[in-house]
N, C-alpha and C. Protein backbone atom coordinates (compact mmCIF):
# COMPACT_ATOMS: atom_id res chain seq x y z
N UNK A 1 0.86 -1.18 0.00
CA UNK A 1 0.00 0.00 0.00
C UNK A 1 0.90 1.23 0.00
N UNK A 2 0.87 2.14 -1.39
CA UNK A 2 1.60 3.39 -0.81
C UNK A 2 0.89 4.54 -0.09
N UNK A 3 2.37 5.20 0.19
CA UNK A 3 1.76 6.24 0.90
C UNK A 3 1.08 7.50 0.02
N UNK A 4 0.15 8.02 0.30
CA UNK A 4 -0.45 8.62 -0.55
C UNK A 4 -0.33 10.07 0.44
N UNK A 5 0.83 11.24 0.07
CA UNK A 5 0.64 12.26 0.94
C UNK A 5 -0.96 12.84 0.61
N UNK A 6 -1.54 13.55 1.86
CA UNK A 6 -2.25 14.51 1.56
C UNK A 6 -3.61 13.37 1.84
N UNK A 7 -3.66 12.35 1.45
CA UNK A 7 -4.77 11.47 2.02
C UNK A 7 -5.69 11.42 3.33
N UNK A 8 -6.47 11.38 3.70
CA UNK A 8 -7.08 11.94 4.66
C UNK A 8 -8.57 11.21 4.83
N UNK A 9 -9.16 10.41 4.01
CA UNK A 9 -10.09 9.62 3.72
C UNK A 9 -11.22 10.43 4.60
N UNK A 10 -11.28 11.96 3.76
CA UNK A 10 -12.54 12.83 4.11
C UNK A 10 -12.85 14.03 3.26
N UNK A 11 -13.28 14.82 3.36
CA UNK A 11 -13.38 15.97 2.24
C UNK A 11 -12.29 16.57 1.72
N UNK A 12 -11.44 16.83 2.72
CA UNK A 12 -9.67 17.47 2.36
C UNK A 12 -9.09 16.99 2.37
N UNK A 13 -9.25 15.46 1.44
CA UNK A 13 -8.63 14.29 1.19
C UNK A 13 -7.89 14.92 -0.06
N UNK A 14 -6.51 15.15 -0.54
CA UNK A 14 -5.78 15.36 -1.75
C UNK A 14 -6.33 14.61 -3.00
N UNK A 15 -7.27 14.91 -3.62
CA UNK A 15 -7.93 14.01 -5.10
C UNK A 15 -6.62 13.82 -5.89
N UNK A 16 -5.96 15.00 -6.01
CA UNK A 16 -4.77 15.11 -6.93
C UNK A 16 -3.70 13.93 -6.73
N UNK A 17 -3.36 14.08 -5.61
CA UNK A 17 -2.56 12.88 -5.11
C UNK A 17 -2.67 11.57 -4.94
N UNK A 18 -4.15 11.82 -4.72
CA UNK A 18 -4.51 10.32 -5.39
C UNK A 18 -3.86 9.24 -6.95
N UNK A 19 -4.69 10.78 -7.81
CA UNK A 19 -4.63 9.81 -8.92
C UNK A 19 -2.76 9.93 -9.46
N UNK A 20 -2.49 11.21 -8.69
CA UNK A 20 -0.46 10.80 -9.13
C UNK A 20 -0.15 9.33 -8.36
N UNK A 21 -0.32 9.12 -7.86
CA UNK A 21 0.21 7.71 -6.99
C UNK A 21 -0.49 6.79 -7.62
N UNK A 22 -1.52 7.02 -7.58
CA UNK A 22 -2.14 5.65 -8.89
C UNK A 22 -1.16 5.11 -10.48
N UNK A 23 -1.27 6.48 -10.68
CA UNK A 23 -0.52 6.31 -12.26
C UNK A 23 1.22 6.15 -11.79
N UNK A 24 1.71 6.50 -10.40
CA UNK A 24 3.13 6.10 -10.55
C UNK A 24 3.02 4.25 -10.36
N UNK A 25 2.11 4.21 -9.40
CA UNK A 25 1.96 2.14 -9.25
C UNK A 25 1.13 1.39 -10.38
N UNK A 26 1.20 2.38 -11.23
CA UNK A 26 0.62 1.71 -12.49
C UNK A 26 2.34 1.29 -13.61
N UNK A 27 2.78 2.00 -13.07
CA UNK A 27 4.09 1.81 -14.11
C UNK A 27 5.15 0.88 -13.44
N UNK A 28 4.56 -0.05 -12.12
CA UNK A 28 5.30 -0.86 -11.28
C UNK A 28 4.37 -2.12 -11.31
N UNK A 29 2.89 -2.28 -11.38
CA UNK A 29 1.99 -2.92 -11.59
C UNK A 29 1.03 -2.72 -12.25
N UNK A 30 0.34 -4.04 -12.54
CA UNK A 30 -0.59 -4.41 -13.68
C UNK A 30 -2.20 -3.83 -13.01
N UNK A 31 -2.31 -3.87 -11.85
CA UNK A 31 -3.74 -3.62 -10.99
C UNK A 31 -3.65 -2.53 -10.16
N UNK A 32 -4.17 -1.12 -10.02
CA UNK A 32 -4.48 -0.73 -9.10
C UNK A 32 -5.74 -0.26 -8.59
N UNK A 33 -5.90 -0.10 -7.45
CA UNK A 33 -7.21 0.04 -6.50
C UNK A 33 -7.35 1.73 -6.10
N UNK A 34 -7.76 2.24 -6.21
CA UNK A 34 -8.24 3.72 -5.69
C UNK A 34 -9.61 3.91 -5.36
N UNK A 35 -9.26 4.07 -3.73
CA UNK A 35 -10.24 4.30 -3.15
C UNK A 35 -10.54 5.56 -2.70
N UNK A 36 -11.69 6.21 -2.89
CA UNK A 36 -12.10 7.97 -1.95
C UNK A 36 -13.30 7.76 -1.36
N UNK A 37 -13.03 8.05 -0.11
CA UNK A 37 -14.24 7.57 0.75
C UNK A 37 -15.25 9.26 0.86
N UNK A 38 -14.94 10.24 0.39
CA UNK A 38 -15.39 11.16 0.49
C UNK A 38 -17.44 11.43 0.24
N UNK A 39 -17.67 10.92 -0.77
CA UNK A 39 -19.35 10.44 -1.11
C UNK A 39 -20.02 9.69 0.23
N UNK A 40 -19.00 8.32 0.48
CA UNK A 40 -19.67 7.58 1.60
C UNK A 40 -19.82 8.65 2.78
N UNK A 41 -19.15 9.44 2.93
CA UNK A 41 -19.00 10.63 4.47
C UNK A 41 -20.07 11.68 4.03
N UNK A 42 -19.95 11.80 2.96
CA UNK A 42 -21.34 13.27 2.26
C UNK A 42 -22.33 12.23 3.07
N UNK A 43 -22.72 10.67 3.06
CA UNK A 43 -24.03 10.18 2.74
C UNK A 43 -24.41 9.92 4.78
N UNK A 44 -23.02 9.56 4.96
CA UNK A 44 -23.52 9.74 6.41
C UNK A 44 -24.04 10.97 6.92
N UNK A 45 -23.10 12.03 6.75
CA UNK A 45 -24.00 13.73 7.16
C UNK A 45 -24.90 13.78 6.97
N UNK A 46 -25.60 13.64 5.64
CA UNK A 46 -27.03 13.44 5.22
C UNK A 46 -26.83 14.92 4.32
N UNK A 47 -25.83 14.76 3.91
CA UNK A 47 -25.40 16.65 3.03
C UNK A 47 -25.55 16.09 1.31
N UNK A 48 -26.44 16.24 0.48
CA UNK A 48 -26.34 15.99 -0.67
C UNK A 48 -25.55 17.17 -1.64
N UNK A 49 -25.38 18.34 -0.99
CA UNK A 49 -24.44 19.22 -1.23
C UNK A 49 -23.02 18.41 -1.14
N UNK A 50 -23.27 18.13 -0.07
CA UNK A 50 -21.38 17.64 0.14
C UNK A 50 -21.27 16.37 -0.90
N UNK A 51 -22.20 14.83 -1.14
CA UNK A 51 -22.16 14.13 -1.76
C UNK A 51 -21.89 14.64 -3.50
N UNK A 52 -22.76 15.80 -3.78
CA UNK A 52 -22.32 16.04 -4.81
C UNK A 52 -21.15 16.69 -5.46
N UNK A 53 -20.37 17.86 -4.69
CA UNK A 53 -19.10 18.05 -4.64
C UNK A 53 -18.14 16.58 -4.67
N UNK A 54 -18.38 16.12 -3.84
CA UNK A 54 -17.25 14.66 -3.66
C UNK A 54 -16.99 13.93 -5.17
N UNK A 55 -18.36 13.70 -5.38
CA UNK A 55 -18.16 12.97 -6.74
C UNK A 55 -17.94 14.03 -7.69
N UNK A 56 -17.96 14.85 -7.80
CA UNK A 56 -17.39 16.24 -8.52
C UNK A 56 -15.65 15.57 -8.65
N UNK A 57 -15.47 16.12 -7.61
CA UNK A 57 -14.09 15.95 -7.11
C UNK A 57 -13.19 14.83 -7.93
N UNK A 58 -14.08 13.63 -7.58
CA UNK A 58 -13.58 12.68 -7.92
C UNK A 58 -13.32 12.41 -9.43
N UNK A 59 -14.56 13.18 -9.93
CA UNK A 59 -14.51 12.92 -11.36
C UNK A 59 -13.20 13.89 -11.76
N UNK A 60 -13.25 15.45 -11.32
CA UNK A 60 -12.48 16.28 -11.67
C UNK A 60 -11.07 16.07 -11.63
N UNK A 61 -10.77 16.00 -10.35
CA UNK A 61 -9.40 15.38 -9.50
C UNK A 61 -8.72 14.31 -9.63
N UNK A 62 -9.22 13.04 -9.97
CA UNK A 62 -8.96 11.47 -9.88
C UNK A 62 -8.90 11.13 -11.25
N UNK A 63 -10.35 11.00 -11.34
CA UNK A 63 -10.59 10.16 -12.87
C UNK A 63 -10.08 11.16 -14.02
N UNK A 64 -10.20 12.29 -14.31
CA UNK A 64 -9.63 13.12 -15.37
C UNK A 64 -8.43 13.10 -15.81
N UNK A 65 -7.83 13.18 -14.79
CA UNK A 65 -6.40 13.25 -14.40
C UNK A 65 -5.51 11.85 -14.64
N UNK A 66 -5.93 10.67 -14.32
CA UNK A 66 -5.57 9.37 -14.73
C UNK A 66 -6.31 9.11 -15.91
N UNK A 67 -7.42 9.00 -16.69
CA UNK A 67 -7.53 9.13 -17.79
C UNK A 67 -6.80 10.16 -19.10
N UNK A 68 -6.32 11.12 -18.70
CA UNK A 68 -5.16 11.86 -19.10
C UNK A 68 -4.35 11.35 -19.53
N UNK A 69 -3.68 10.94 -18.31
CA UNK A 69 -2.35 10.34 -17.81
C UNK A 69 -2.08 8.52 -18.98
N UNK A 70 -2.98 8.42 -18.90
CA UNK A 70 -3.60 6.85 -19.72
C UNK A 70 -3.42 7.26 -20.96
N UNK A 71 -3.64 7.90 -21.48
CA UNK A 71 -4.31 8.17 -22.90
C UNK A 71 -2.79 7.77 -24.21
N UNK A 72 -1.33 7.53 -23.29
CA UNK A 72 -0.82 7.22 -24.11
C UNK A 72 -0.64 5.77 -24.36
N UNK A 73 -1.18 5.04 -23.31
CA UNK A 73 -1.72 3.47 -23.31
C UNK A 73 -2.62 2.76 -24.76
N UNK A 74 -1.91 2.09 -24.86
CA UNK A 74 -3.69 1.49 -26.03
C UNK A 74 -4.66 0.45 -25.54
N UNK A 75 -4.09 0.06 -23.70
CA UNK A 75 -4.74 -0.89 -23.63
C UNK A 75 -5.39 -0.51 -22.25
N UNK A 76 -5.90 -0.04 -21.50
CA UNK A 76 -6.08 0.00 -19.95
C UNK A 76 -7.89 -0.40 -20.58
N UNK A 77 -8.53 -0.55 -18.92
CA UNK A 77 -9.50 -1.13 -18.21
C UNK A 77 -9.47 0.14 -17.07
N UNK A 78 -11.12 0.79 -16.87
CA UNK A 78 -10.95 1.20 -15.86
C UNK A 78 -12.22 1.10 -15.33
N UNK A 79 -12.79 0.78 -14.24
CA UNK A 79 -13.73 0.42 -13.45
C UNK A 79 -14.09 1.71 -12.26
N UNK A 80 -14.98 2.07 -12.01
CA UNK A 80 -15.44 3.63 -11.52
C UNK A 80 -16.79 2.44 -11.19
N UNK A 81 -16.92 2.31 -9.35
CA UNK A 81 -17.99 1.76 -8.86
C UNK A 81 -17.60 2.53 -7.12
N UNK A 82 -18.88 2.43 -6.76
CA UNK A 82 -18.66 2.54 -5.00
C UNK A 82 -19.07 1.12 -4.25
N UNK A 83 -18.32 1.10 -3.11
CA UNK A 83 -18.17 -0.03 -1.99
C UNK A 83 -19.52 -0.56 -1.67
N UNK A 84 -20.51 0.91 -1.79
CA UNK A 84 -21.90 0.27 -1.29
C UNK A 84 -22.38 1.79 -1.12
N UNK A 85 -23.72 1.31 -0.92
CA UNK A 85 -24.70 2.77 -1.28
C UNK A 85 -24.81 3.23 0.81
N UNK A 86 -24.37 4.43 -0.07
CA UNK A 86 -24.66 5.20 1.58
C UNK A 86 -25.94 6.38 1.08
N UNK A 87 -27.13 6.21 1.31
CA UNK A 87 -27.72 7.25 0.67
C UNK A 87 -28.09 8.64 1.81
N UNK A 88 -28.18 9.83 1.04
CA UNK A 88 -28.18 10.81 1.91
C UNK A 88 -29.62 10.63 2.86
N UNK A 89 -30.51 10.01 2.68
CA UNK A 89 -31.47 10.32 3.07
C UNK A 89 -31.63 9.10 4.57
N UNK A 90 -31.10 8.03 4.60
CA UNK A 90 -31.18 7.22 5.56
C UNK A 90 -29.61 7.29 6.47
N UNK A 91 -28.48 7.97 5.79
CA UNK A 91 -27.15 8.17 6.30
C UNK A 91 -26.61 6.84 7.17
N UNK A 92 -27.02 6.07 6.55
CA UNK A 92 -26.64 4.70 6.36
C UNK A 92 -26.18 3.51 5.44
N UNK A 93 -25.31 2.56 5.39
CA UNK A 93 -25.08 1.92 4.36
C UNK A 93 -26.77 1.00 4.06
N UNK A 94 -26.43 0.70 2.98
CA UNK A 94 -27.51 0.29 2.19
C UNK A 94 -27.17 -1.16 1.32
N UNK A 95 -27.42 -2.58 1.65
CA UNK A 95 -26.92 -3.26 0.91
C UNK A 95 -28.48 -3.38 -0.45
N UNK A 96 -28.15 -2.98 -1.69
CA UNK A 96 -28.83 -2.42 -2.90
C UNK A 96 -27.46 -2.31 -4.00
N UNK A 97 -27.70 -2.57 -4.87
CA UNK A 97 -27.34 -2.51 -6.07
C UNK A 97 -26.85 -1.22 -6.04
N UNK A 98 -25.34 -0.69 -6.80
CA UNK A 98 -24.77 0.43 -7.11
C UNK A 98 -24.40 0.55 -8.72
N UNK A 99 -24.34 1.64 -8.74
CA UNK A 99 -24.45 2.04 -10.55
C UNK A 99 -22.80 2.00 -10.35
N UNK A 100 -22.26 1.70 -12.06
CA UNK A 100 -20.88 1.37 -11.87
C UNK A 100 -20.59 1.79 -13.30
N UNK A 101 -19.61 2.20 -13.39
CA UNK A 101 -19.45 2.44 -15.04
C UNK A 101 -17.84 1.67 -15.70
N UNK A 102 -17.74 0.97 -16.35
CA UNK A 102 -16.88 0.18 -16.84
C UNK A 102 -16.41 0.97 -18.00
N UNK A 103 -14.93 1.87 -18.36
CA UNK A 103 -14.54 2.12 -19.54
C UNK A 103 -13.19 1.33 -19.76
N UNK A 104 -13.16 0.63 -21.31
CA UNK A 104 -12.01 0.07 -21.82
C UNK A 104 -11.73 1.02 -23.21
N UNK A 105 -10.55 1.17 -22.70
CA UNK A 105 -9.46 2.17 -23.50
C UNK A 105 -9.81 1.47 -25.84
N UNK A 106 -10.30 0.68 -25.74
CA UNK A 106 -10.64 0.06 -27.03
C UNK A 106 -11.74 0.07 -27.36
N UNK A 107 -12.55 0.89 -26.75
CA UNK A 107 -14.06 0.89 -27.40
C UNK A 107 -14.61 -0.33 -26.76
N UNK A 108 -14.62 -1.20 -26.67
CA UNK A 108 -15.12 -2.30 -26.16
C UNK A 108 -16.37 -2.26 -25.19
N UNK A 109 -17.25 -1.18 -25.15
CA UNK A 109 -17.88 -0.81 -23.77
C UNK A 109 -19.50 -0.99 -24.32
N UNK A 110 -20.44 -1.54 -23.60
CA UNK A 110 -21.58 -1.93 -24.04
C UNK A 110 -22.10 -0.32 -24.48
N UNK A 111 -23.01 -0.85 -25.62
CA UNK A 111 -23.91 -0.13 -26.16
C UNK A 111 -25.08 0.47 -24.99
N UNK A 112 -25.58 0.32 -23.84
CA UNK A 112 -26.28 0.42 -23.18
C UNK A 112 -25.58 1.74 -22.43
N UNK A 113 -26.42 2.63 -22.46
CA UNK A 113 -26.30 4.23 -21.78
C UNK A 113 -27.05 4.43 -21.01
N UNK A 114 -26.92 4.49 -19.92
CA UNK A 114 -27.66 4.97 -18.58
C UNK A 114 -26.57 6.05 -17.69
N UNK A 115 -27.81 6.65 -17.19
CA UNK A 115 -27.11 7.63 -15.86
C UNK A 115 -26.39 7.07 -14.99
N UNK A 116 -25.69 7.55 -14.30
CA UNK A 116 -24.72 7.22 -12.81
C UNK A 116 -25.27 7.61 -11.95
N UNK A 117 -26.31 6.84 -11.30
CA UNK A 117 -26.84 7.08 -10.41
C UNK A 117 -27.32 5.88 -9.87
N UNK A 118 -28.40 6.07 -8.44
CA UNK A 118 -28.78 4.88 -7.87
C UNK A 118 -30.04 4.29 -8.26
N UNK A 119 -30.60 5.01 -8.96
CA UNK A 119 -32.34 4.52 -9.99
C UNK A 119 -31.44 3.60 -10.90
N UNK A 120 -30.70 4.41 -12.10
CA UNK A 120 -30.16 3.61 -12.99
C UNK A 120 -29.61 2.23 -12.35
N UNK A 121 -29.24 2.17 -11.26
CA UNK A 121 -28.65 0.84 -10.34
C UNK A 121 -29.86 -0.28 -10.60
N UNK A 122 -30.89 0.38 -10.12
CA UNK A 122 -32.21 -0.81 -10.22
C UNK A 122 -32.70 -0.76 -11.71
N UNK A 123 -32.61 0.05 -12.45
CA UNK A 123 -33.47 -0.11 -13.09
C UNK A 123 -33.09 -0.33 -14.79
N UNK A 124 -31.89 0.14 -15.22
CA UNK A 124 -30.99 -0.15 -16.55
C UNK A 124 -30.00 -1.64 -16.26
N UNK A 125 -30.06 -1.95 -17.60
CA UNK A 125 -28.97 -3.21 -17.35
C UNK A 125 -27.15 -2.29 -17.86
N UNK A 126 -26.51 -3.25 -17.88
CA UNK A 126 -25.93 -4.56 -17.30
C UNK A 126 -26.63 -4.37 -15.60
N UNK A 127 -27.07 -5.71 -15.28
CA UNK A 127 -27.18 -5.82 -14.01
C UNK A 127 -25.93 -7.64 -13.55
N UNK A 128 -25.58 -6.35 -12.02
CA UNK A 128 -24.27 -8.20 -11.42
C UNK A 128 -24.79 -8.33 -10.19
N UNK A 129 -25.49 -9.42 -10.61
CA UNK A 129 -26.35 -9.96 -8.95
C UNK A 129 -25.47 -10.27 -8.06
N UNK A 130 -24.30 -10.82 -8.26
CA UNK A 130 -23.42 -11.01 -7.14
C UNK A 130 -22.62 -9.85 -7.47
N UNK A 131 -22.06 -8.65 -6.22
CA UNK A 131 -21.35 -8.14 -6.73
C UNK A 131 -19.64 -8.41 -6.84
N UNK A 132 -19.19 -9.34 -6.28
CA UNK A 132 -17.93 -10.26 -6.07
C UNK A 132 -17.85 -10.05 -7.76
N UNK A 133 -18.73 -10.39 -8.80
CA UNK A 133 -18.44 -11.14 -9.91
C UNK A 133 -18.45 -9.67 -10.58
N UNK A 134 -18.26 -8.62 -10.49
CA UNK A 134 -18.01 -7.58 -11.13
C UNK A 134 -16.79 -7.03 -11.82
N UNK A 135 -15.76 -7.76 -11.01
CA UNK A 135 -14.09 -8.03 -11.10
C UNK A 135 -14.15 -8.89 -12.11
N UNK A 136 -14.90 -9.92 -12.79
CA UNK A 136 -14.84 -10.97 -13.80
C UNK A 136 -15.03 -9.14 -14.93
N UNK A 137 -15.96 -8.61 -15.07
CA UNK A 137 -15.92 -7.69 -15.91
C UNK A 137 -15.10 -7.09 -16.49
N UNK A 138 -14.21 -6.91 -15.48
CA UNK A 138 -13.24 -5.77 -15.64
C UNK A 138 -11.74 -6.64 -15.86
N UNK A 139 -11.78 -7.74 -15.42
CA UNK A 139 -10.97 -8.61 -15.99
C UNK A 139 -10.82 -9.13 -17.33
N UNK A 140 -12.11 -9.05 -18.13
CA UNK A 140 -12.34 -9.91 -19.55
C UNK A 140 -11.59 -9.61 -20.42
């Protein structure tokens, strides 16, 4: 596990530093994991302000920034899901289906377009009843 300065696994968690440490253990290994717990903490407060900044963040800060960083790759896999639904309104975890978005650097990505959200979770396919078997996805 590296050290990730600036990490803080809360709102003034370093996004930036995240995804630099991602993309340096990407050039040492084949798999990495990035986690921001920042959304799950919006959902406990019960702040949909704060939930929506977070994933702001994340998209802005993290994913932009390593998709960037990627773009001279021809081959990556990248998987964008949460641990489990914390919704603002019960500020509790929620075991329910989470919306997940799967992009491969080759086009390879289903024809099926839905929102990122927790309706689209229940209600658009791809649906992974087990979620263990979601890693088979992103593995293929």
């Amino acid at each position: 596990i590296p050290d990730v300065p600036g990490a803080t696994g809360y709102f003034d968690t370093d996004y930036r530093s995240k995804a630099r440490v991602a993309i340096q253990q990407l050039k040492k290994h084949d798999f990495v994991w990035v986690h921001v717990e920042s959304p799950d903490e919006a959902g406990h407060l019960g702040s949909i302000e704060k939930k929506i900044e977070a994933i702001e963040n994340i998209d802005k800060k993290v994913i932009g920034p390593m998709i960037d960083d990627l773009k001279g790759l021809d081959d990556y896999r990248m998987l964008i899901v949460p641990d489990h639904a914390t919704p603002v309104s019960t500020r509790g975890h929620k075991g329910c289906p989470v919306p997940y978005l799967l992009y491969d650097s080759k086009g390879n990505q289903s024809r099926v377009r839905a929102p990122y959200d927790e309706r689209a979770a229940y209600e658009k396919v791809p649906m992974i009843d087990e979620g263990f078997r979601l890693i088979d996805e992103l593995l293929k």
